[in-house]
C-alpha atoms as a PDB file:
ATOM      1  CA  UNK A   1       0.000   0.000   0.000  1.00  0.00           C
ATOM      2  CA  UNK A   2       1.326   3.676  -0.623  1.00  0.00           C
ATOM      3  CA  UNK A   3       0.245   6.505   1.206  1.00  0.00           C
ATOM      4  CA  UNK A   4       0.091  10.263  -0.116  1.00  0.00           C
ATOM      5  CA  UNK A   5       2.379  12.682   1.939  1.00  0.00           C
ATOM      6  CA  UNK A   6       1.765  16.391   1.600  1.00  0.00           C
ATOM      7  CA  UNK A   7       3.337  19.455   3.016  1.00  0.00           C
ATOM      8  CA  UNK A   8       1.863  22.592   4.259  1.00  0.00           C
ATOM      9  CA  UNK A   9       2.979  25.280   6.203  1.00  0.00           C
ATOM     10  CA  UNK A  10      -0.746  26.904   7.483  1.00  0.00           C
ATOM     11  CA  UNK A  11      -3.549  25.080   6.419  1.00  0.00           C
ATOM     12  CA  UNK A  12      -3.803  21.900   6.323  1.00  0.00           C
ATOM     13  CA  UNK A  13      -4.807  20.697   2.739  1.00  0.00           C
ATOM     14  CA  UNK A  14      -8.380  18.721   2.010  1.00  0.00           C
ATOM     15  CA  UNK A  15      -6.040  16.240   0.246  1.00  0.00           C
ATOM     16  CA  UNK A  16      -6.436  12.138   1.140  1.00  0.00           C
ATOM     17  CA  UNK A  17      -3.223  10.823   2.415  1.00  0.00           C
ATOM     18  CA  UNK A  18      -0.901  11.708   5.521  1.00  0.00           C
ATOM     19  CA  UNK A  19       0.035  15.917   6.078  1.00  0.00           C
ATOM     20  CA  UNK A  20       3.242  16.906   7.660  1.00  0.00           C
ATOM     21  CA  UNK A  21       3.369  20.561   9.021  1.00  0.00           C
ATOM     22  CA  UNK A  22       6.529  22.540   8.018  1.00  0.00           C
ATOM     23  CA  UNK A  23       8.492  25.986   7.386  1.00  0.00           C
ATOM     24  CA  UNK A  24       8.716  26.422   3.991  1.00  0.00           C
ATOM     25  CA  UNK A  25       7.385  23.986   1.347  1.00  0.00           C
ATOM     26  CA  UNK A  26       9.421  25.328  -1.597  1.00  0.00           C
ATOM     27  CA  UNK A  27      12.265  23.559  -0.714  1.00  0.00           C
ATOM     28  CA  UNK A  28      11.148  20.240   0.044  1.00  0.00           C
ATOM     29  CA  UNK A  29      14.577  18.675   0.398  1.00  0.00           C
ATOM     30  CA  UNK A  30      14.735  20.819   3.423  1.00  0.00           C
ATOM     31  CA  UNK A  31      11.310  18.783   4.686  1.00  0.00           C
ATOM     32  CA  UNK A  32      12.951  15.278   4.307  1.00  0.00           C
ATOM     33  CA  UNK A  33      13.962  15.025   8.266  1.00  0.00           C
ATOM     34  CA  UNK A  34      10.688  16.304   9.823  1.00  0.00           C
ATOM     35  CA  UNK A  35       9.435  12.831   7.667  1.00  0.00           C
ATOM     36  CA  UNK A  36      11.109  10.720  10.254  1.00  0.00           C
ATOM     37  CA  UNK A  37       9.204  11.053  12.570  1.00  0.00           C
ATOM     38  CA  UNK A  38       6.184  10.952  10.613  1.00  0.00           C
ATOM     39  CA  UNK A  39       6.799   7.657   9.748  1.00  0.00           C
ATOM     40  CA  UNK A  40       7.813   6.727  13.061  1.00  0.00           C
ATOM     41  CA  UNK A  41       4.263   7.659  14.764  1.00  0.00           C
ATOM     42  CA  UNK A  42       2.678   5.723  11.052  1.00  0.00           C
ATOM     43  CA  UNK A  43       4.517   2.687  11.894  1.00  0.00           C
ATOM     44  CA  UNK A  44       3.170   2.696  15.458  1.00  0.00           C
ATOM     45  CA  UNK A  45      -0.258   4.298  14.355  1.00  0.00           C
ATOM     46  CA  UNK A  46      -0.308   1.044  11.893  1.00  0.00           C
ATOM     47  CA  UNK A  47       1.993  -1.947  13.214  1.00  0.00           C
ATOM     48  CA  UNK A  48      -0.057  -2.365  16.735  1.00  0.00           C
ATOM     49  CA  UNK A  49       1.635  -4.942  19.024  1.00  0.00           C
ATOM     50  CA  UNK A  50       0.945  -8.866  18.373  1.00  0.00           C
ATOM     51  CA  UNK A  51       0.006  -7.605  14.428  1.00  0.00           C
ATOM     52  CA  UNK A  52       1.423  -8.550  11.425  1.00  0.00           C
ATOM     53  CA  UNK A  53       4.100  -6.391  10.868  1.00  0.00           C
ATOM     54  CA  UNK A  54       3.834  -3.633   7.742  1.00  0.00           C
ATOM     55  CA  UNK A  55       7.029  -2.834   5.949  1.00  0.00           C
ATOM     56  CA  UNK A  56       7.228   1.063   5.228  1.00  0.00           C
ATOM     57  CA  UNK A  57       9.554   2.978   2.318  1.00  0.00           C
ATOM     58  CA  UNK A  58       9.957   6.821   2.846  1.00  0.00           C
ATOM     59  CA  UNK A  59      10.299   7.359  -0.929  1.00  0.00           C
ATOM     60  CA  UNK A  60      11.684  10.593  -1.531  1.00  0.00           C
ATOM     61  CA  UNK A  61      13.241  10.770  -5.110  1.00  0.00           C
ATOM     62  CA  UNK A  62      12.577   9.226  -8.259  1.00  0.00           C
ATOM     63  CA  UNK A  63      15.628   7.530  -7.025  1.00  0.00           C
ATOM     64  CA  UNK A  64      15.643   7.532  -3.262  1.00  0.00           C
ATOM     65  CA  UNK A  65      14.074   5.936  -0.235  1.00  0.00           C
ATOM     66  CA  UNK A  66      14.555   5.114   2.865  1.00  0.00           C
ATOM     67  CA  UNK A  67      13.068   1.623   3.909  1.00  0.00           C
ATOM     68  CA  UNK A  68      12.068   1.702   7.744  1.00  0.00           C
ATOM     69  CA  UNK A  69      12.080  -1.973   9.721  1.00  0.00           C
ATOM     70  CA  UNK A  70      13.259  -3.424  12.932  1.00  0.00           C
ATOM     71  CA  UNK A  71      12.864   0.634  14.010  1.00  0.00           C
ATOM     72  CA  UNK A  72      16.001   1.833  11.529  1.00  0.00           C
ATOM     73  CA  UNK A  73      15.860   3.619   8.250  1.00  0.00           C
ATOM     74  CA  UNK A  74      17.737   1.903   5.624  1.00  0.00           C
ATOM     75  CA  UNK A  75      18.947   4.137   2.259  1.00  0.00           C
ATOM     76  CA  UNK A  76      18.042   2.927  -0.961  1.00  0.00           C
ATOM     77  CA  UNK A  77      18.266   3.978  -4.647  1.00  0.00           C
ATOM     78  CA  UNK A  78      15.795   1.584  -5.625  1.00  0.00           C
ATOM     79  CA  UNK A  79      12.153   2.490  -4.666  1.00  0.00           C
ATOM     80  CA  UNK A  80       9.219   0.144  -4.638  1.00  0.00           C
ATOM     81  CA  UNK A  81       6.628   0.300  -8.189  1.00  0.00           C
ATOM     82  CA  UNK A  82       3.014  -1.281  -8.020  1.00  0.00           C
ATOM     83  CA  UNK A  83       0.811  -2.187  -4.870  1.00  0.00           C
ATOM     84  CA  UNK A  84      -2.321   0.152  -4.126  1.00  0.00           C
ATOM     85  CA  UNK A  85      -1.922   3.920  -3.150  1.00  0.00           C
ATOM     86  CA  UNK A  86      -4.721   4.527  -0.606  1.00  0.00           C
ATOM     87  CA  UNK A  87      -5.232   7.578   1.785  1.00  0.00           C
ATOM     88  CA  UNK A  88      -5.390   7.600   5.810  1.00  0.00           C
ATOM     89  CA  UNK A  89      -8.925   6.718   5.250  1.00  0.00           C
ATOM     90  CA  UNK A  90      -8.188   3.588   2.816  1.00  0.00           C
ATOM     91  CA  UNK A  91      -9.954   4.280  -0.316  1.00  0.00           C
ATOM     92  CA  UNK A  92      -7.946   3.104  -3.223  1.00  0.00           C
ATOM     93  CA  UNK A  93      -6.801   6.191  -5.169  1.00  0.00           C
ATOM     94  CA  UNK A  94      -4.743   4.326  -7.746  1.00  0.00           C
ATOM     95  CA  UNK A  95      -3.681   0.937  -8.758  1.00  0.00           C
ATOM     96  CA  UNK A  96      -0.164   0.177  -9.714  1.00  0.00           C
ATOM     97  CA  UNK A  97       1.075   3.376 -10.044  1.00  0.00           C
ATOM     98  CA  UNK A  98       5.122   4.480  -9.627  1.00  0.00           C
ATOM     99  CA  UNK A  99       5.623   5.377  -5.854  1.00  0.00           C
ATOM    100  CA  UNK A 100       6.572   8.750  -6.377  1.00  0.00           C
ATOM    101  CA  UNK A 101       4.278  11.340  -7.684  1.00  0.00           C
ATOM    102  CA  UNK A 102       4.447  15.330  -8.197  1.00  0.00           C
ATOM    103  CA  UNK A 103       1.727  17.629  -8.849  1.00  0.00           C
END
């Protein structure tokens, strides 16, 4: 499953997916480390104990993600295709679609 991430710095969008608060969302290299810990408080939100354990990928790039198990981020420069991309609400938005997507 993928999960929309978008940015804002006031409002918080009507958009399906997770929102992360931040400074400036021009730059959104500069937003990559406030994602941390959004995925951190996912992966609890979703991966309750005695579950089956969900595998997450921050995808970032085209070209770069960081997978996140065993509660460590591992780099990669190869970033997951296919699988469903639902919002926080999990209605299917799209079908297998590339894992990173800009407006």
């Amino acid at each position: 499953m993928q999960f929309p991430i978008h940015f804002y710095t006031t409002e918080i969008p009507d958009l399906p997916g997770l929102r992360v608060c931040v400074a400036d969302t021009e730059h959104e290299k500069n937003n990559f480390s406030s994602l941390f810990g959004v995925v951190q408080r996912f992966n609890a939100q979703i991966n309750p104990v005695d579950k089956t354990i969900f595998k997450l990928c921050l995808v970032l790039t085209p070209r770069l993600a960081y997978f996140f198990e065993d509660r460590c981020f591992t780099l990669s420069e190869d970033i997951p295709f296919g699988g469903s991309l639902i919002n926080s609400e999990y209605k299917v938005l799209a079908l297998n679609s590339a894992h990173f997507l800009t407006d």
